[in-house]
PDB file of N, CA and C in Angstrom:
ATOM      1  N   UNK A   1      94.330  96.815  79.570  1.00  0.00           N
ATOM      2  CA  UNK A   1      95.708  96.477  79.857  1.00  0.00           C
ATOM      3  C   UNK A   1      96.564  97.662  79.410  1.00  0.00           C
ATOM      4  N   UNK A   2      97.653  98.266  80.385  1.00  0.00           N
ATOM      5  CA  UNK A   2      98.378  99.082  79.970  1.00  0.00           C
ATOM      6  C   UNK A   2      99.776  98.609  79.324  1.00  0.00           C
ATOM      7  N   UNK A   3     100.092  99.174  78.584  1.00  0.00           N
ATOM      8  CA  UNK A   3     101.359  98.119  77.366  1.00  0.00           C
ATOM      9  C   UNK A   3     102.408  99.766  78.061  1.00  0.00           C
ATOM     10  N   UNK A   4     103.522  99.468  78.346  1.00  0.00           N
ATOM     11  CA  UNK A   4     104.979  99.990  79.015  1.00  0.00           C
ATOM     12  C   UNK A   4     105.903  99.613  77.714  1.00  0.00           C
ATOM     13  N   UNK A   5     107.196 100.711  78.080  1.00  0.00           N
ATOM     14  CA  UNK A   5     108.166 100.090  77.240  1.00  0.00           C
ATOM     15  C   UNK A   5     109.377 100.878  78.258  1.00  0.00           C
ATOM     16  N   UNK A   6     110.686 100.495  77.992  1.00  0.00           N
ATOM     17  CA  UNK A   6     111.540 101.103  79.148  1.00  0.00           C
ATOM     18  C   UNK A   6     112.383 102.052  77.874  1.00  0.00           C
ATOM     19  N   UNK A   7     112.731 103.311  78.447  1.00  0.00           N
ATOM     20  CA  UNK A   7     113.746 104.022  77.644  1.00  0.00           C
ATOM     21  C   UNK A   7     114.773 104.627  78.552  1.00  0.00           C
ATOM     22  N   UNK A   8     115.812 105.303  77.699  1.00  0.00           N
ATOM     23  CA  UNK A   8     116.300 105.976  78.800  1.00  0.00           C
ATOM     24  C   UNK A   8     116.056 107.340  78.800  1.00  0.00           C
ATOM     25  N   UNK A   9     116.196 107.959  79.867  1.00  0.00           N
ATOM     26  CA  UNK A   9     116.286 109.361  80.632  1.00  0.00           C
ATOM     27  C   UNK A   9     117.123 110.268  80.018  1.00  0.00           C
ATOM     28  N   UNK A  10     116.840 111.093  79.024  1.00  0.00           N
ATOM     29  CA  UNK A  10     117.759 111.716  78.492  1.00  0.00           C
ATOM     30  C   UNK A  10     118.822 112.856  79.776  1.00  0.00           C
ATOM     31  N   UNK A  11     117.869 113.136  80.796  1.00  0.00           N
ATOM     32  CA  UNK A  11     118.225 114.251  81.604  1.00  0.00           C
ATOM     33  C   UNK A  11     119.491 113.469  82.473  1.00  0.00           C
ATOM     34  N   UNK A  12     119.113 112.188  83.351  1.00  0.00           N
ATOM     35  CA  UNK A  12     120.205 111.450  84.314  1.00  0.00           C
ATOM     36  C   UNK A  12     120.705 110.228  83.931  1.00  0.00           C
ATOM     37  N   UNK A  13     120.506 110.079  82.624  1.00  0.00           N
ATOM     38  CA  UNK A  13     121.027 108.531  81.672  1.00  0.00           C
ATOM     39  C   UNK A  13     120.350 107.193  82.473  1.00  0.00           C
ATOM     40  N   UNK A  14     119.409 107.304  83.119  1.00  0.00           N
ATOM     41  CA  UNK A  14     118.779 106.399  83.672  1.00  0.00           C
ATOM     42  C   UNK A  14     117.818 105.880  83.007  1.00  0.00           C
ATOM     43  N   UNK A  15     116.891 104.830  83.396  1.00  0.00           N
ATOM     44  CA  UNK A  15     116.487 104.117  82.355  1.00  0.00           C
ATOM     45  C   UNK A  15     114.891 104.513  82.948  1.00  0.00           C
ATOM     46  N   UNK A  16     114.069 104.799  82.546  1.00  0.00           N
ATOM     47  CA  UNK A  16     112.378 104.929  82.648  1.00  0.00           C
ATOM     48  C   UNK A  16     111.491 104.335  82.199  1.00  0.00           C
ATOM     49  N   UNK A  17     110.283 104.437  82.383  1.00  0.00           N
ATOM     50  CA  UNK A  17     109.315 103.452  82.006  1.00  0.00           C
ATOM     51  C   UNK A  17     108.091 104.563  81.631  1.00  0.00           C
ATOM     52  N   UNK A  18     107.500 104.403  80.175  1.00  0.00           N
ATOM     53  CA  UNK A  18     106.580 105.114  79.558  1.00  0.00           C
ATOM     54  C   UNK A  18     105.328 103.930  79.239  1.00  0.00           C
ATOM     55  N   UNK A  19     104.500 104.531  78.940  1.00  0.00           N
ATOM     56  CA  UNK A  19     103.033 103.979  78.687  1.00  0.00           C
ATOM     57  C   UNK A  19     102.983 104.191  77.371  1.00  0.00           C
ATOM     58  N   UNK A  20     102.949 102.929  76.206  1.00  0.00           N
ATOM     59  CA  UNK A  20     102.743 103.095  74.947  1.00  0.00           C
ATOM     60  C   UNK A  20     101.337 102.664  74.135  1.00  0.00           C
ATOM     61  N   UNK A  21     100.258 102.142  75.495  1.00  0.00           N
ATOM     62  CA  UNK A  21      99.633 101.813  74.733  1.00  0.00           C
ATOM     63  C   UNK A  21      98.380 101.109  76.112  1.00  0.00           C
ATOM     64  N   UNK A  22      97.290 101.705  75.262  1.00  0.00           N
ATOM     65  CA  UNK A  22      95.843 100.795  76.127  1.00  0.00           C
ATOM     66  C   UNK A  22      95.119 100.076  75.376  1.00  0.00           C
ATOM     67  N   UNK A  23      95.140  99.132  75.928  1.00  0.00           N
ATOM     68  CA  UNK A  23      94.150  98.040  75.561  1.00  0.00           C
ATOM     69  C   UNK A  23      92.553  97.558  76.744  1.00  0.00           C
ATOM     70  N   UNK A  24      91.427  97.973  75.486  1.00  0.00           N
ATOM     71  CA  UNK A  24      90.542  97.694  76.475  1.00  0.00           C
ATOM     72  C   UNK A  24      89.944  96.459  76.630  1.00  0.00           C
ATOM     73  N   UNK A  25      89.878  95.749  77.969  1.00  0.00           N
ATOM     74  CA  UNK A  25      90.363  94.596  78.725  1.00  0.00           C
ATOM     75  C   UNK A  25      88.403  93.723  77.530  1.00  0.00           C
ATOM     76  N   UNK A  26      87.588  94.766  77.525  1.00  0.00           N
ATOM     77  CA  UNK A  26      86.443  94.211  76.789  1.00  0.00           C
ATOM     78  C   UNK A  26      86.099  93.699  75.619  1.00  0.00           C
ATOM     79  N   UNK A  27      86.449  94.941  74.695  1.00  0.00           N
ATOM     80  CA  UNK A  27      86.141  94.879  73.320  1.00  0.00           C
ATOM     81  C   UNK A  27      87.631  94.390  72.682  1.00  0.00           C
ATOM     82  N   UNK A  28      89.143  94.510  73.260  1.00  0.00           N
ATOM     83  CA  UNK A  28      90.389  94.413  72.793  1.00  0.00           C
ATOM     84  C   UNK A  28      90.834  95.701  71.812  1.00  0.00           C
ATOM     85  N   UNK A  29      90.181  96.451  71.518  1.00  0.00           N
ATOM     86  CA  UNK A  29      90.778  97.217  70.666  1.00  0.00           C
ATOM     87  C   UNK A  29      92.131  98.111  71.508  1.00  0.00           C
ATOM     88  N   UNK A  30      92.669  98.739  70.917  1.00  0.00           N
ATOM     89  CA  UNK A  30      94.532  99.080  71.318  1.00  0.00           C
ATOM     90  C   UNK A  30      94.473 100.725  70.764  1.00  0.00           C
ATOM     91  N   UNK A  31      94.269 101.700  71.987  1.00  0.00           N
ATOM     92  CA  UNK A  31      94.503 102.936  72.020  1.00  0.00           C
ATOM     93  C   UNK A  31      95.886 103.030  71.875  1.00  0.00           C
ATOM     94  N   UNK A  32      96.720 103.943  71.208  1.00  0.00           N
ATOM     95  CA  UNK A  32      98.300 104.272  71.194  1.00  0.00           C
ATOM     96  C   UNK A  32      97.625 105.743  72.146  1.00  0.00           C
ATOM     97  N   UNK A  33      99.148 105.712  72.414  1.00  0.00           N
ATOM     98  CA  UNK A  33      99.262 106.718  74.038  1.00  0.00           C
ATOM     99  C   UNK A  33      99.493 108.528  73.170  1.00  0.00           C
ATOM    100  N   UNK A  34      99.517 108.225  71.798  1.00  0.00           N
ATOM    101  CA  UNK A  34      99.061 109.538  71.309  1.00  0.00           C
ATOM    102  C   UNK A  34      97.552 109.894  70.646  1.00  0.00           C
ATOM    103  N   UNK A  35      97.299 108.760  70.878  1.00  0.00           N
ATOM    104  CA  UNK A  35      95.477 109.477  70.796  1.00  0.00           C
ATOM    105  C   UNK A  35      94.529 109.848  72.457  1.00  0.00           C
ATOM    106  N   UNK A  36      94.944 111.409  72.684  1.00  0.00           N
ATOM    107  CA  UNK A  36      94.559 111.776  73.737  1.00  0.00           C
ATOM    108  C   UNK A  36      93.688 112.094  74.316  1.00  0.00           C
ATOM    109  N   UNK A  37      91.956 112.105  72.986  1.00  0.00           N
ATOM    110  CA  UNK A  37      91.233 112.089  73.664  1.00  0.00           C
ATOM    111  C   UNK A  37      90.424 110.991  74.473  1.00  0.00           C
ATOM    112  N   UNK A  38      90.536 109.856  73.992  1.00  0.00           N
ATOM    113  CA  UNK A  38      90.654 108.402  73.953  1.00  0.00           C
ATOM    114  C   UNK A  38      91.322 107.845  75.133  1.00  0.00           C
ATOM    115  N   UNK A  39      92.587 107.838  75.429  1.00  0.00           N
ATOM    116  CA  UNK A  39      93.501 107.709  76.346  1.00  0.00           C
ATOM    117  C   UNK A  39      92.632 108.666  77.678  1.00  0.00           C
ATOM    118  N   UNK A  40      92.530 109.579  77.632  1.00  0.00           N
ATOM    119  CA  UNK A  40      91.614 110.488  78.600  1.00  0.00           C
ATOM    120  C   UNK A  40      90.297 110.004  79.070  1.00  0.00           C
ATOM    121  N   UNK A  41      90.087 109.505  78.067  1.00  0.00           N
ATOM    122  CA  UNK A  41      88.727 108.818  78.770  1.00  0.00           C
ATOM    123  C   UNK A  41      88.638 107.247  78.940  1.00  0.00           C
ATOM    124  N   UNK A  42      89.232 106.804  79.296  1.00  0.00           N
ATOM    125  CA  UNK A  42      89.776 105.428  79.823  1.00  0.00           C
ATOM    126  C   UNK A  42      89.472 105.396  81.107  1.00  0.00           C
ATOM    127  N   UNK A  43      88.680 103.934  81.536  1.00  0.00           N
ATOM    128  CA  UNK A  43      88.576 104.124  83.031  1.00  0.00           C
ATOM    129  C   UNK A  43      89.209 102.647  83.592  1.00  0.00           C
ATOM    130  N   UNK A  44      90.105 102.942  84.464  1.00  0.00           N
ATOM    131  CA  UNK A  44      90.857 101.537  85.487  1.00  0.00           C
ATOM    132  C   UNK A  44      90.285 101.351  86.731  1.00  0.00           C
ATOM    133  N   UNK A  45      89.855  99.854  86.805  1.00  0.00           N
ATOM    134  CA  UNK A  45      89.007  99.574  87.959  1.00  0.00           C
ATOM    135  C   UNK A  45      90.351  98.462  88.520  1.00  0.00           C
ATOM    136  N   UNK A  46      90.638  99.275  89.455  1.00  0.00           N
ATOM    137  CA  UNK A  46      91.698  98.257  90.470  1.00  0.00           C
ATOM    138  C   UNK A  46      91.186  98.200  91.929  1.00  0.00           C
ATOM    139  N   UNK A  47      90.974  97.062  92.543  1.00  0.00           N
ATOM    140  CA  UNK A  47      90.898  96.847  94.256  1.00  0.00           C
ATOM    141  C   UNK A  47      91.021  95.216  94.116  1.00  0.00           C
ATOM    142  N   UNK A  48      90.906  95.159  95.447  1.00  0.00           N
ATOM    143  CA  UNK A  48      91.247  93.789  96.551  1.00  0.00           C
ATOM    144  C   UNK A  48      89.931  93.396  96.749  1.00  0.00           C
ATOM    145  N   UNK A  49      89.982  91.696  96.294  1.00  0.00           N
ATOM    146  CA  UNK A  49      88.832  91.091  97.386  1.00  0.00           C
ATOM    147  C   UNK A  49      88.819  91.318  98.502  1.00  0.00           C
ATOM    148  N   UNK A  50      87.725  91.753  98.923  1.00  0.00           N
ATOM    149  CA  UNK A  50      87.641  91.261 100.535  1.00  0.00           C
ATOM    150  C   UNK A  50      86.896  90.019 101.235  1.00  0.00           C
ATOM    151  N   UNK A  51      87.272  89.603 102.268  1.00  0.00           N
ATOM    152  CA  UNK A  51      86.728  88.474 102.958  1.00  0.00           C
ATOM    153  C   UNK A  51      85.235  88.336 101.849  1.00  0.00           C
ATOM    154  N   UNK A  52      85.691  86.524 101.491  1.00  0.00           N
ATOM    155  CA  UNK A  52      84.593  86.111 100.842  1.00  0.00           C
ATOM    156  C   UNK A  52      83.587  86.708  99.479  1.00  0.00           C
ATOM    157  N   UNK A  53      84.965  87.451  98.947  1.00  0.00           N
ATOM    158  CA  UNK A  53      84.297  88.555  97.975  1.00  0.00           C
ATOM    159  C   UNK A  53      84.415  87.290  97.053  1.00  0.00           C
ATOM    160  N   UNK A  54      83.510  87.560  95.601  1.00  0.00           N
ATOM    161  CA  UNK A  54      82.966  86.639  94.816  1.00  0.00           C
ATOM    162  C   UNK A  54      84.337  86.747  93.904  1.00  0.00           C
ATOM    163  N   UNK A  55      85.437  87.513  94.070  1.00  0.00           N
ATOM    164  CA  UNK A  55      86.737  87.733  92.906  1.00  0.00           C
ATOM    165  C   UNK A  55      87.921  86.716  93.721  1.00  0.00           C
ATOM    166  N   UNK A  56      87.860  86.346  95.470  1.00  0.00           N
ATOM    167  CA  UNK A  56      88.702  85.508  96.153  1.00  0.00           C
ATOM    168  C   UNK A  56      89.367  86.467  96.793  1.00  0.00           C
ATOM    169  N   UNK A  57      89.300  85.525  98.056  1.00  0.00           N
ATOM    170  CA  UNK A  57      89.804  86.406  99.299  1.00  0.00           C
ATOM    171  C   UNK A  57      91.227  87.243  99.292  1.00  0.00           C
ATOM    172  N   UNK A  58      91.345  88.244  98.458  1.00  0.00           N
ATOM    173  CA  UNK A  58      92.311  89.070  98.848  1.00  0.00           C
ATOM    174  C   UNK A  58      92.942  89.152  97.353  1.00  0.00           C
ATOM    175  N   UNK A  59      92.240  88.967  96.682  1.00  0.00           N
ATOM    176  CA  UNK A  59      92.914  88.424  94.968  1.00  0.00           C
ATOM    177  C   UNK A  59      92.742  90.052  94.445  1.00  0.00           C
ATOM    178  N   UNK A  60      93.973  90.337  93.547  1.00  0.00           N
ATOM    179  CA  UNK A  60      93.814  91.444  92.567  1.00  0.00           C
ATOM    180  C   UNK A  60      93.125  91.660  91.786  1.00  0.00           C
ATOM    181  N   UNK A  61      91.923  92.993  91.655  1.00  0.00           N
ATOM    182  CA  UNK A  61      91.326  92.721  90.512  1.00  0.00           C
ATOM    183  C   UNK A  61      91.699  93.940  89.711  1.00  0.00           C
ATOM    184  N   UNK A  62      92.206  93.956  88.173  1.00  0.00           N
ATOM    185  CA  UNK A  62      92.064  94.887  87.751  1.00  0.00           C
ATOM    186  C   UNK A  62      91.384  94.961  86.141  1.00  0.00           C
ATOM    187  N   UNK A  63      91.093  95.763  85.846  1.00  0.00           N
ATOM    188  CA  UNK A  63      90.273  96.289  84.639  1.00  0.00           C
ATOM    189  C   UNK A  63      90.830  97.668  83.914  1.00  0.00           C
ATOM    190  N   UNK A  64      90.620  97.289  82.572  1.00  0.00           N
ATOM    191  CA  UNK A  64      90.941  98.831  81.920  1.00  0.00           C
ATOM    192  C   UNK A  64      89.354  98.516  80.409  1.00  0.00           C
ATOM    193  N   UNK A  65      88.851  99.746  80.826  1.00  0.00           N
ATOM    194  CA  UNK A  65      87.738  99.908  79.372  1.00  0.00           C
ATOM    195  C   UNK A  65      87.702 101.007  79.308  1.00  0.00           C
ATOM    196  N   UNK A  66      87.549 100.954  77.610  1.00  0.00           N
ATOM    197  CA  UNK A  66      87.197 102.034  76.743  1.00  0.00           C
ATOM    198  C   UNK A  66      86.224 103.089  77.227  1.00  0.00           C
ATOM    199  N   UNK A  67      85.951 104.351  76.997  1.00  0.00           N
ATOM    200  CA  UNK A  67      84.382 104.667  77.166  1.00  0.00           C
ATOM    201  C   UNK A  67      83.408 103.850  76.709  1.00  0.00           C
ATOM    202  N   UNK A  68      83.747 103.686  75.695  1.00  0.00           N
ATOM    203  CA  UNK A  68      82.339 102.558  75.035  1.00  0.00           C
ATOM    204  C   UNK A  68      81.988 101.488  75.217  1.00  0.00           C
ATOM    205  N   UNK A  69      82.879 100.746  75.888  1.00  0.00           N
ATOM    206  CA  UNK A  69      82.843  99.451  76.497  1.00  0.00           C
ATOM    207  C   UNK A  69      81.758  99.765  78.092  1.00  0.00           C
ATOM    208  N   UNK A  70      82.685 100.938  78.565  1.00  0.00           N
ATOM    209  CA  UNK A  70      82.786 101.174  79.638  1.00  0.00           C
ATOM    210  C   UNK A  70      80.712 101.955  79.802  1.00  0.00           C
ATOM    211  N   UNK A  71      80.343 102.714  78.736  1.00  0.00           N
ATOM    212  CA  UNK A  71      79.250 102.821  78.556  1.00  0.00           C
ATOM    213  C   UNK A  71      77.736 101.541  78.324  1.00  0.00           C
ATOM    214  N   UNK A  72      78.496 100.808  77.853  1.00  0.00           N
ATOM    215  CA  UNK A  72      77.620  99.490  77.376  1.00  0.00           C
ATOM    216  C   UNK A  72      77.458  98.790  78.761  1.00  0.00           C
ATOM    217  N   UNK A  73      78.184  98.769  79.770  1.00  0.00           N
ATOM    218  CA  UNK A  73      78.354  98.057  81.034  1.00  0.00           C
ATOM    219  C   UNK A  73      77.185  98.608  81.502  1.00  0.00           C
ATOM    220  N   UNK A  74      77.539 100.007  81.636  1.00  0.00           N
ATOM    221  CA  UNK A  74      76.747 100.636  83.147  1.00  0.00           C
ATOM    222  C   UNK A  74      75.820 101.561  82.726  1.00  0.00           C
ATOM    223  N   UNK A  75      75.130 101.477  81.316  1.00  0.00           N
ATOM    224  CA  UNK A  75      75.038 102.578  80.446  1.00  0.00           C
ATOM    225  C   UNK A  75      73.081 102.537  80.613  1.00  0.00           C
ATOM    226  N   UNK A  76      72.964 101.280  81.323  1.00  0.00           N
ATOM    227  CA  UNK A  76      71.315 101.382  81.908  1.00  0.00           C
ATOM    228  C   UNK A  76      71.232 102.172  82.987  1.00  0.00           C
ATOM    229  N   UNK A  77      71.925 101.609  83.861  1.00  0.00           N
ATOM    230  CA  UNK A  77      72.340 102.058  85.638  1.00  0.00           C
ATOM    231  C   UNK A  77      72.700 102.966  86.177  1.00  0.00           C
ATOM    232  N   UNK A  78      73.969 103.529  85.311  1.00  0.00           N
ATOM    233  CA  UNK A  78      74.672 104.611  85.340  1.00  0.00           C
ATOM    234  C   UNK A  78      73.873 106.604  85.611  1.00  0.00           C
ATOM    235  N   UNK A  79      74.146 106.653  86.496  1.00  0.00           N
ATOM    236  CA  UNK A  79      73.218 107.895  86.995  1.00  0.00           C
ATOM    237  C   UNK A  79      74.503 108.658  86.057  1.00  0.00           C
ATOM    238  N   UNK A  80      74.349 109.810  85.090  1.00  0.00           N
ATOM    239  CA  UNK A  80      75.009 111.099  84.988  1.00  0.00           C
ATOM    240  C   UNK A  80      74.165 112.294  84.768  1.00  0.00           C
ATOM    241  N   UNK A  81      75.011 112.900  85.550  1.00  0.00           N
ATOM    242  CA  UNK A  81      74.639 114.715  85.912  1.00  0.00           C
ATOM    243  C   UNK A  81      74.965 115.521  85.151  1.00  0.00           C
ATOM    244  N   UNK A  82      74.686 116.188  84.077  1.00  0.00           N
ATOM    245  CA  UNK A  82      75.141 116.908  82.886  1.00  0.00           C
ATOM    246  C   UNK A  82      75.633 118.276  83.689  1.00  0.00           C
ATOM    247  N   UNK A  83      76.289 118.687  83.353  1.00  0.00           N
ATOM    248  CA  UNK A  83      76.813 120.252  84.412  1.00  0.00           C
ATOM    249  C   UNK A  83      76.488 121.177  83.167  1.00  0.00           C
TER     250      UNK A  83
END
């Protein structure tokens, strides 16, 4: 889950919207948006059911995990290519 907060725009006095914070949707633990290596390696899984998909026809799905969460998932399956 991405945590927002609104401030204003110092440049056009308008009001903006910043990212203060990740939460991974698995384990719950709460990245702050100044730990950057962490924040960097965060992965968001967003799409649409499609016809008769097992999430409902046309329903939002989204996800946010940690690397480590995100490792424990796919971490049998997961093909990586070391460069």
């Amino acid at each position: 889950m991405i945590e927002y907060k609104t401030v204003p725009s110092e440049e056009d006095f308008e009001l903006k919207v910043e990212c203060v914070s990740l939460t991974c949707d698995k384990c719950g633990k709460i990245y702050s948006i100044d730990d950057h290596q962490e924040i960097q390696e965060f992965h968001h899984v967003r799409f649409t059911g499609g016809y008769s998909s097992v999430f409902g026809d046309g329903s939002s799905v989204h996800c946010d995990l940690c690397q480590y969460c995100l490792k424990e998932l796919i971490g049998s399956f997961g093909r990586i290519n070391e460069t």
